[in-house]
N, C-alpha and C. Protein backbone atom coordinates (compact mmCIF):
# COMPACT_ATOMS: atom_id res chain seq x y z
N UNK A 1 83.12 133.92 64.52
CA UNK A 1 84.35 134.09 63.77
C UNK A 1 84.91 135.50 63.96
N UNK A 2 84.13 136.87 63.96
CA UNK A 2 84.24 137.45 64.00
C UNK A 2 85.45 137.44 65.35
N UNK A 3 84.35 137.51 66.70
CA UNK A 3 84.89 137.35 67.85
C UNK A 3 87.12 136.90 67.68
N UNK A 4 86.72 136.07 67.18
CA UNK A 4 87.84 135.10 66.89
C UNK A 4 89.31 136.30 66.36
N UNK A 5 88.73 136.31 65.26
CA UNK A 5 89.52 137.65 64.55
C UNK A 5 89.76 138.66 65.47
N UNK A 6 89.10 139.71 66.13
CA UNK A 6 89.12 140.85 66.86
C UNK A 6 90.32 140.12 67.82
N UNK A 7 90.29 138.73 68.56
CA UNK A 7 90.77 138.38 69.60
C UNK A 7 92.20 138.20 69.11
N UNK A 8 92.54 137.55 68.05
CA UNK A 8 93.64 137.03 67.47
C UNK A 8 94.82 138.13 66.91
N UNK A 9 93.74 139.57 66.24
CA UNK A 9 94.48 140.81 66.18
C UNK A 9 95.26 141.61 67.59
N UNK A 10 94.07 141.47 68.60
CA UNK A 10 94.40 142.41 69.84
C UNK A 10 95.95 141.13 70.44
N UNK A 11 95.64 140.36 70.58
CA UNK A 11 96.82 138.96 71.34
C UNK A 11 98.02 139.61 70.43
N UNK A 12 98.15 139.35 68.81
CA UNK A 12 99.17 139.81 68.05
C UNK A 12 99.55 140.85 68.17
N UNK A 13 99.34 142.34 69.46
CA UNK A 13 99.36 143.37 69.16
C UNK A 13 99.87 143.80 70.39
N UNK A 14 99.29 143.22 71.16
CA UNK A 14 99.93 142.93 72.84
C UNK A 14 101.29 143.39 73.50
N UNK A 15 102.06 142.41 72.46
CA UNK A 15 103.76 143.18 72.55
C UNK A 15 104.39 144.25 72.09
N UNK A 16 103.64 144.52 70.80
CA UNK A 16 103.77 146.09 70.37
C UNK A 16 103.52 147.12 71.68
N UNK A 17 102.75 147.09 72.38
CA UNK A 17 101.90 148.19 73.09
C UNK A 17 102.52 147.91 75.18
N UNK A 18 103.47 146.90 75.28
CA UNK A 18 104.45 147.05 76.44
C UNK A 18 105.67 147.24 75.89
N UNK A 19 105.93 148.52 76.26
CA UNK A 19 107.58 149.09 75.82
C UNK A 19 108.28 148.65 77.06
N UNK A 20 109.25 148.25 76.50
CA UNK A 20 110.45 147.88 77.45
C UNK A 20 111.71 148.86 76.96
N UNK A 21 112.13 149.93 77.62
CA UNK A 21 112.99 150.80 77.10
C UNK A 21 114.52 150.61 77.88
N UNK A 22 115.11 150.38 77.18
CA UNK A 22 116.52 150.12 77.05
C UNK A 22 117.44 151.61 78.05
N UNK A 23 118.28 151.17 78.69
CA UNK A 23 118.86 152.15 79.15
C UNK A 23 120.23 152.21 78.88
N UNK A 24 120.96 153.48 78.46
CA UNK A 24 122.18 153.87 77.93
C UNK A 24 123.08 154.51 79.47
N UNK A 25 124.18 153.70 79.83
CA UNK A 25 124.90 153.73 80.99
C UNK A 25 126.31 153.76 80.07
N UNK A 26 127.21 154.91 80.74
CA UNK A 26 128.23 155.38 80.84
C UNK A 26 129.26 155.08 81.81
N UNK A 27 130.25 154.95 81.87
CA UNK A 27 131.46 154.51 82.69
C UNK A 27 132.78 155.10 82.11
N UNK A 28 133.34 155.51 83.55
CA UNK A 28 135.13 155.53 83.20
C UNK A 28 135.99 154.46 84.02
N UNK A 29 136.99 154.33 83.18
CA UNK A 29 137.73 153.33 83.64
C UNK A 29 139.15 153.87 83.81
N UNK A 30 140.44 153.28 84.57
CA UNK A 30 141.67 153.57 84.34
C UNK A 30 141.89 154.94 84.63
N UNK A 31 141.20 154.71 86.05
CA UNK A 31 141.38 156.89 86.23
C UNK A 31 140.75 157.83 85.26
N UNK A 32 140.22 157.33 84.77
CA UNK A 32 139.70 157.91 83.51
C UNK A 32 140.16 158.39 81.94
N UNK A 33 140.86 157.59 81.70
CA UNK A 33 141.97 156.88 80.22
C UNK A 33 141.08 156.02 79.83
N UNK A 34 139.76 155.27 80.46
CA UNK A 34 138.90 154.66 78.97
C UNK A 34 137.40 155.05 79.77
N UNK A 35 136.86 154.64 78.35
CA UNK A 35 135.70 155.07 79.32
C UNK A 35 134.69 154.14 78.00
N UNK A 36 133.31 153.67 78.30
CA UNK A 36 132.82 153.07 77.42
C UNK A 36 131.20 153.62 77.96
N UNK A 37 130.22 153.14 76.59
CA UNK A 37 128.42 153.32 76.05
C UNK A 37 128.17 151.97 76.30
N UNK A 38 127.32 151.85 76.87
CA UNK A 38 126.30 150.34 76.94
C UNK A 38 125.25 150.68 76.89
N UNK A 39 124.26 149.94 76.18
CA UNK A 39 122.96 149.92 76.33
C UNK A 39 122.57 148.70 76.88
N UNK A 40 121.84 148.90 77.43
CA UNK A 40 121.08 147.60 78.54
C UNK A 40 119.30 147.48 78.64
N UNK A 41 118.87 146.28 78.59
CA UNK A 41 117.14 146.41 78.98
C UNK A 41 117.23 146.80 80.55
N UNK A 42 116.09 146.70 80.89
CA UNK A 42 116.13 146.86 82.53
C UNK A 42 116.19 145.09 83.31
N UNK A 43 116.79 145.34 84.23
CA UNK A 43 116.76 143.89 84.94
C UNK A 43 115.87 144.37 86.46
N UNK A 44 115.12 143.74 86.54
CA UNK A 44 114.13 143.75 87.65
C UNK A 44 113.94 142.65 88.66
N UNK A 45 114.36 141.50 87.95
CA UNK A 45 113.86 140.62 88.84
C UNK A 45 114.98 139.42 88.72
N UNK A 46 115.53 138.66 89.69
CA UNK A 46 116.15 137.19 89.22
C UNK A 46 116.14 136.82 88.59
N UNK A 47 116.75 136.16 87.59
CA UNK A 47 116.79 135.42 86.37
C UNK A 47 116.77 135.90 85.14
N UNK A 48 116.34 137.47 85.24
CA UNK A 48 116.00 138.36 84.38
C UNK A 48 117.66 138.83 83.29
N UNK A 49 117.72 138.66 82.43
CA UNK A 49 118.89 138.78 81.84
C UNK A 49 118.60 140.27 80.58
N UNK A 50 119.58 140.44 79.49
CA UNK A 50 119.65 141.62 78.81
C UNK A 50 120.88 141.62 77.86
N UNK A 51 120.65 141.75 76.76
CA UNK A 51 121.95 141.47 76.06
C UNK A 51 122.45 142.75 76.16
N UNK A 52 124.08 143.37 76.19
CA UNK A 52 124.72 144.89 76.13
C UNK A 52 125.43 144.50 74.79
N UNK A 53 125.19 145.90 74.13
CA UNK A 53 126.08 146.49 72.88
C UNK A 53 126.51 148.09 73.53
N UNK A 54 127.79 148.48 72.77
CA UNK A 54 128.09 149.22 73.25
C UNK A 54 129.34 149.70 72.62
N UNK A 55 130.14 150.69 72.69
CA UNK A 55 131.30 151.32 72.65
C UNK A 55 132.19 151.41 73.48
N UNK A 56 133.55 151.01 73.12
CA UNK A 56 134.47 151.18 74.37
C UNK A 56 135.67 152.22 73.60
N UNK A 57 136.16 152.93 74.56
CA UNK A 57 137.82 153.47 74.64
C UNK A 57 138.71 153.22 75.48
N UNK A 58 140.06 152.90 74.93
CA UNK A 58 141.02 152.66 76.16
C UNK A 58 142.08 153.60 75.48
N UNK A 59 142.67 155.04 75.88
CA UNK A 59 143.34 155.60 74.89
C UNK A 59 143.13 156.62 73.82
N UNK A 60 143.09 155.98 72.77
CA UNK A 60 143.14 156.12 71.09
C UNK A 60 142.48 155.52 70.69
N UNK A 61 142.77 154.19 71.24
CA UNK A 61 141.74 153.11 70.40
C UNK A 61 140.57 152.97 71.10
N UNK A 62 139.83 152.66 69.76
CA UNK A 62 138.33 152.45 70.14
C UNK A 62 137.92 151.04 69.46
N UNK A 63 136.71 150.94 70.34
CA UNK A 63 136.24 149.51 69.56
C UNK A 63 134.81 149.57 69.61
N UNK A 64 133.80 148.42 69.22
CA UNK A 64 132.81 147.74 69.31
C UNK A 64 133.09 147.09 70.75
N UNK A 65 131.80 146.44 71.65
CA UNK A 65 131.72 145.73 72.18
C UNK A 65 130.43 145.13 72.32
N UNK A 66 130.28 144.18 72.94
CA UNK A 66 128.90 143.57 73.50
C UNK A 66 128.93 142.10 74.57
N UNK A 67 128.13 141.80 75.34
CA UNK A 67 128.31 141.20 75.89
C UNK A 67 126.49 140.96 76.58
N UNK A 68 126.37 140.41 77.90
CA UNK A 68 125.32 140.30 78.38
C UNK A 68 125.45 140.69 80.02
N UNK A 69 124.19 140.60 80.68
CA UNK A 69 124.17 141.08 82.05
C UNK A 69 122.94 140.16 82.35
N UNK A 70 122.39 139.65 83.90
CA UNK A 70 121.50 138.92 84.13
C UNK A 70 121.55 139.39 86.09
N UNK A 71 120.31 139.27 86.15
CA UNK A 71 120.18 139.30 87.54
C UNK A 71 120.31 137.96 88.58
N UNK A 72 121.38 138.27 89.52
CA UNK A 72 121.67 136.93 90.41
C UNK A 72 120.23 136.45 91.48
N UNK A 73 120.26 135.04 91.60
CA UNK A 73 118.74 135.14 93.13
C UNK A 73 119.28 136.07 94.08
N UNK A 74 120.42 136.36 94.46
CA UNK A 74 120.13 137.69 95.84
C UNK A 74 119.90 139.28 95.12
N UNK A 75 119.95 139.14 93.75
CA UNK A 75 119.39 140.61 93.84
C UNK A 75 120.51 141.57 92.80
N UNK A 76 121.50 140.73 93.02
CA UNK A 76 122.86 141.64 92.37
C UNK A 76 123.22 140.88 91.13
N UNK A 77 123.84 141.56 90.21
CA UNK A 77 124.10 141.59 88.96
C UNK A 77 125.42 141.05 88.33
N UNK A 78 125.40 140.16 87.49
CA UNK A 78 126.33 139.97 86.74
C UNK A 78 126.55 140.07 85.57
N UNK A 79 127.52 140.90 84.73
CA UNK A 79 127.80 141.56 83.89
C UNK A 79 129.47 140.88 83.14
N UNK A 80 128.94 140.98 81.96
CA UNK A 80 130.42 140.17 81.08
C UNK A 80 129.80 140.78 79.59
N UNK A 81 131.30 141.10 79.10
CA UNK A 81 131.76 141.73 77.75
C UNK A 81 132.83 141.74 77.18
N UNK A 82 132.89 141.47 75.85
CA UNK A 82 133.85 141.54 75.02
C UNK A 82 134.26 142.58 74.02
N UNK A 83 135.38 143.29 74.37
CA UNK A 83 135.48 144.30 73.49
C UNK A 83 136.28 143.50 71.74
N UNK A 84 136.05 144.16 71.39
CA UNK A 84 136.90 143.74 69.61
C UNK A 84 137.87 144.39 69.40
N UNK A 85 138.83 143.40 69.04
CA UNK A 85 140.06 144.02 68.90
C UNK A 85 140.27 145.37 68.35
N UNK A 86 141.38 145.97 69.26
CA UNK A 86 141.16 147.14 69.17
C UNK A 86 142.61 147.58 67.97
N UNK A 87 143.45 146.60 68.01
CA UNK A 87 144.65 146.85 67.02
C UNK A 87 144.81 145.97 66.55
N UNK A 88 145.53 145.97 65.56
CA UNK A 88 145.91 145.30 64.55
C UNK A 88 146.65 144.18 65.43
N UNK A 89 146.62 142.75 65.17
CA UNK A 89 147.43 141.69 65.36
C UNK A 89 147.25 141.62 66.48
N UNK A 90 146.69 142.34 67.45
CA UNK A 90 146.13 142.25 69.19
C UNK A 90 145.11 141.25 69.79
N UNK A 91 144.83 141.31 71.02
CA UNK A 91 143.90 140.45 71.16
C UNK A 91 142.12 141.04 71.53
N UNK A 92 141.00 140.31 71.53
CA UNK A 92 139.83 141.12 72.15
C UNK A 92 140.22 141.16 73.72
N UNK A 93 139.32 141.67 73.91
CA UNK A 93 139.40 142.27 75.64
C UNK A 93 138.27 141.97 76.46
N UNK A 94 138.45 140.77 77.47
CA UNK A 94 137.09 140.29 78.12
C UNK A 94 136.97 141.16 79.48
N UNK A 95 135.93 141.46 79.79
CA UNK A 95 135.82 142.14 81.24
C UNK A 95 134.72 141.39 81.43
N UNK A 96 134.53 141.40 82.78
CA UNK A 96 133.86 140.32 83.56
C UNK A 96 133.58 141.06 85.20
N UNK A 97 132.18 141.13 85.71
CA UNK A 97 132.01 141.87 86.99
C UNK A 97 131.13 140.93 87.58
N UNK A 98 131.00 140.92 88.99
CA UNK A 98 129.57 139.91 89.63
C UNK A 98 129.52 140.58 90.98
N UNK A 99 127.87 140.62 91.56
CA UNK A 99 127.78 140.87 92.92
C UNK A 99 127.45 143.13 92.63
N UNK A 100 126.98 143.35 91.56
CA UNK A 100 127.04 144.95 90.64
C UNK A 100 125.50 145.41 91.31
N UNK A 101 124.98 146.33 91.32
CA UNK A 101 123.41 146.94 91.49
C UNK A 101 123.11 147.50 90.50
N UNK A 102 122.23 148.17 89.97
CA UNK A 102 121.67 148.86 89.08
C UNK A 102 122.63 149.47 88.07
N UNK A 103 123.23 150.63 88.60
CA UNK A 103 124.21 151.11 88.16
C UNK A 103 125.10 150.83 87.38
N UNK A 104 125.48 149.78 87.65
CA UNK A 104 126.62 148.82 86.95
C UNK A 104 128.31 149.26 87.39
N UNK A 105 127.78 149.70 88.83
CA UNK A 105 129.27 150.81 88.82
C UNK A 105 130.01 149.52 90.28
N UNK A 106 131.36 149.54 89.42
CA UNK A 106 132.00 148.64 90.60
C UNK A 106 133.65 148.03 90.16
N UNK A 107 134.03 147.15 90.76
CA UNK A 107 135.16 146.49 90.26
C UNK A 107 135.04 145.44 88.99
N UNK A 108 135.37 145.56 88.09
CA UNK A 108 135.44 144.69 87.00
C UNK A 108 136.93 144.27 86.66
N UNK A 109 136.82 142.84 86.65
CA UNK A 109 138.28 141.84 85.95
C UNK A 109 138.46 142.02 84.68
N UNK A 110 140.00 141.80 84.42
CA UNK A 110 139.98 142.14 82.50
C UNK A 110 140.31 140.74 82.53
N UNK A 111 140.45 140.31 81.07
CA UNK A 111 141.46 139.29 80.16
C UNK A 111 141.87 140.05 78.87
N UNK A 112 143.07 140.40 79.28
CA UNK A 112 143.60 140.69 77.41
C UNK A 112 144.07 139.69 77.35
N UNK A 113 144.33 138.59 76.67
CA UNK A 113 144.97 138.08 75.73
C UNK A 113 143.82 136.94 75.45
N UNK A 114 142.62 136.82 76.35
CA UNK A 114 141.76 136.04 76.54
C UNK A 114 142.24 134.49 76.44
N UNK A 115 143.13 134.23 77.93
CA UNK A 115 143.47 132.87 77.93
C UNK A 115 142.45 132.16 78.94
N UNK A 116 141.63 132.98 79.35
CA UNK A 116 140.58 132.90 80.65
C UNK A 116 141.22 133.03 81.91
N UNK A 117 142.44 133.74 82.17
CA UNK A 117 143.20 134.12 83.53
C UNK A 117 143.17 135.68 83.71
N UNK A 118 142.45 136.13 84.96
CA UNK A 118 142.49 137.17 85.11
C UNK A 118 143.94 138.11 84.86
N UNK A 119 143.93 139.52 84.33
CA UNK A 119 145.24 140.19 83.96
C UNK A 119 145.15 141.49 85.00
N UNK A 120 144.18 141.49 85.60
CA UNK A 120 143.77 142.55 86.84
C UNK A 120 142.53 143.19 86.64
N UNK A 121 141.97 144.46 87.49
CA UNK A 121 141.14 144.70 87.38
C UNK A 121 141.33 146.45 87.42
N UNK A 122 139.78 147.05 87.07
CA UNK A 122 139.80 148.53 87.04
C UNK A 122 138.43 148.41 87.94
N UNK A 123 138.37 150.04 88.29
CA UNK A 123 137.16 150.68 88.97
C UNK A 123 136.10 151.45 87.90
N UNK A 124 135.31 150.61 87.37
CA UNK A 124 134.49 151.41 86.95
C UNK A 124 133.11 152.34 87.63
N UNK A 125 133.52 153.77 87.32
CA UNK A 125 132.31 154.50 87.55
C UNK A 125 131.42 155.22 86.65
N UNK A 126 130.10 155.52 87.22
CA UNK A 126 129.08 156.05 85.65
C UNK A 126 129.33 157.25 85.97
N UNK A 127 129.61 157.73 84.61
CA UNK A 127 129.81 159.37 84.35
C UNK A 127 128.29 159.77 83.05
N UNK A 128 128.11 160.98 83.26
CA UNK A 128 127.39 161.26 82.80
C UNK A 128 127.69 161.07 80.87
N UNK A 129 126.48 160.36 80.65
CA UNK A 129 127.15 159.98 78.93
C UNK A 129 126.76 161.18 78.44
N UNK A 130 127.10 162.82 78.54
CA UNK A 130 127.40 164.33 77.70
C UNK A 130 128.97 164.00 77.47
N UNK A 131 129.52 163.29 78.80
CA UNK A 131 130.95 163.86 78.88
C UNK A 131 131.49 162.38 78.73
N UNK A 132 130.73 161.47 77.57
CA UNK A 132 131.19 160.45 76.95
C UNK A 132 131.72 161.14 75.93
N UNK A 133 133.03 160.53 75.47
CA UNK A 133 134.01 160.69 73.85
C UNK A 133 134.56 159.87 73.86
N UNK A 134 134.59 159.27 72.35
CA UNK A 134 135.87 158.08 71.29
C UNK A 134 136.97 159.05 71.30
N UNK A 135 137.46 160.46 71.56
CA UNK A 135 138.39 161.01 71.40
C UNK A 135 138.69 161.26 72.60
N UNK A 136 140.15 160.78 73.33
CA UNK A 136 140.56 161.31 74.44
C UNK A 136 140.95 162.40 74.93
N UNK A 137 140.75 162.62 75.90
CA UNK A 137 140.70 164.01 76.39
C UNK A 137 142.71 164.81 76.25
N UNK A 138 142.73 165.58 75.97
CA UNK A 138 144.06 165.88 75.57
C UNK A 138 144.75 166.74 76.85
């Protein structure tokens, strides 16, 4: 019984003691007029997915966002998020990327009005998150 116990504590304890540490990735967008915080798990392998929360700016306005990311079978990444409305009586803001590496740095599609038709796209690149701000640069 004993045995039993010792075994049943160490199994229950297992997941405590593999950290999986989350990584905080930065981006500008729009020439650099928005720029957004994601946090992400690590994706390593195919199939491997990760939910993102995060902060966005476009402007003035700021929002909440979140969305998810998952690794494709060749290796590359697909990434989708929804920002929350950022004004009053407006709509949320879907961005949507596929075919991404590690980084997460690349071309991403918008939807504002979220009718599911692309409204164009931006270049996102990772900037160092020191020279992340909700306040735009003046």
């Amino acid at each position: 019984m004993k045995k039993f116990v010792i075994a049943a504590v160490a199994a229950a304890l297992l997941p405590l003691s593999v950290s999986v540490q989350a990584k905080t990735v930065c981006m500008s967008l729009f020439g650099g007029d928005g720029q957004m915080k994601m946090t992400v798990k690590p994706l390593k392998k195919p199939g491997t997915y990760s939910p993102i929360v995060g902060v966005y700016r476009e402007g003035n306005n700021v929002a909440a966002m979140q969305g998810s990311a998952m690794v494709n079978a060749d290796g590359t990444i697909s990434l989708g998020f929804q920002v929350q409305n950022m004004t009053p009586g407006g709509y949320p803001l879907a961005w949507d990327a596929v075919g991404l590496d590690t980084s997460f740095q690349g071309t991403y599609n918008y939807d504002n009005n979220m009718d599911g038709i692309s409204n164009g796209s931006s270049a996102f690149t990772v900037i160092s998150c020191k020279d992340f701000s909700i306040v735009p640069p003046v």
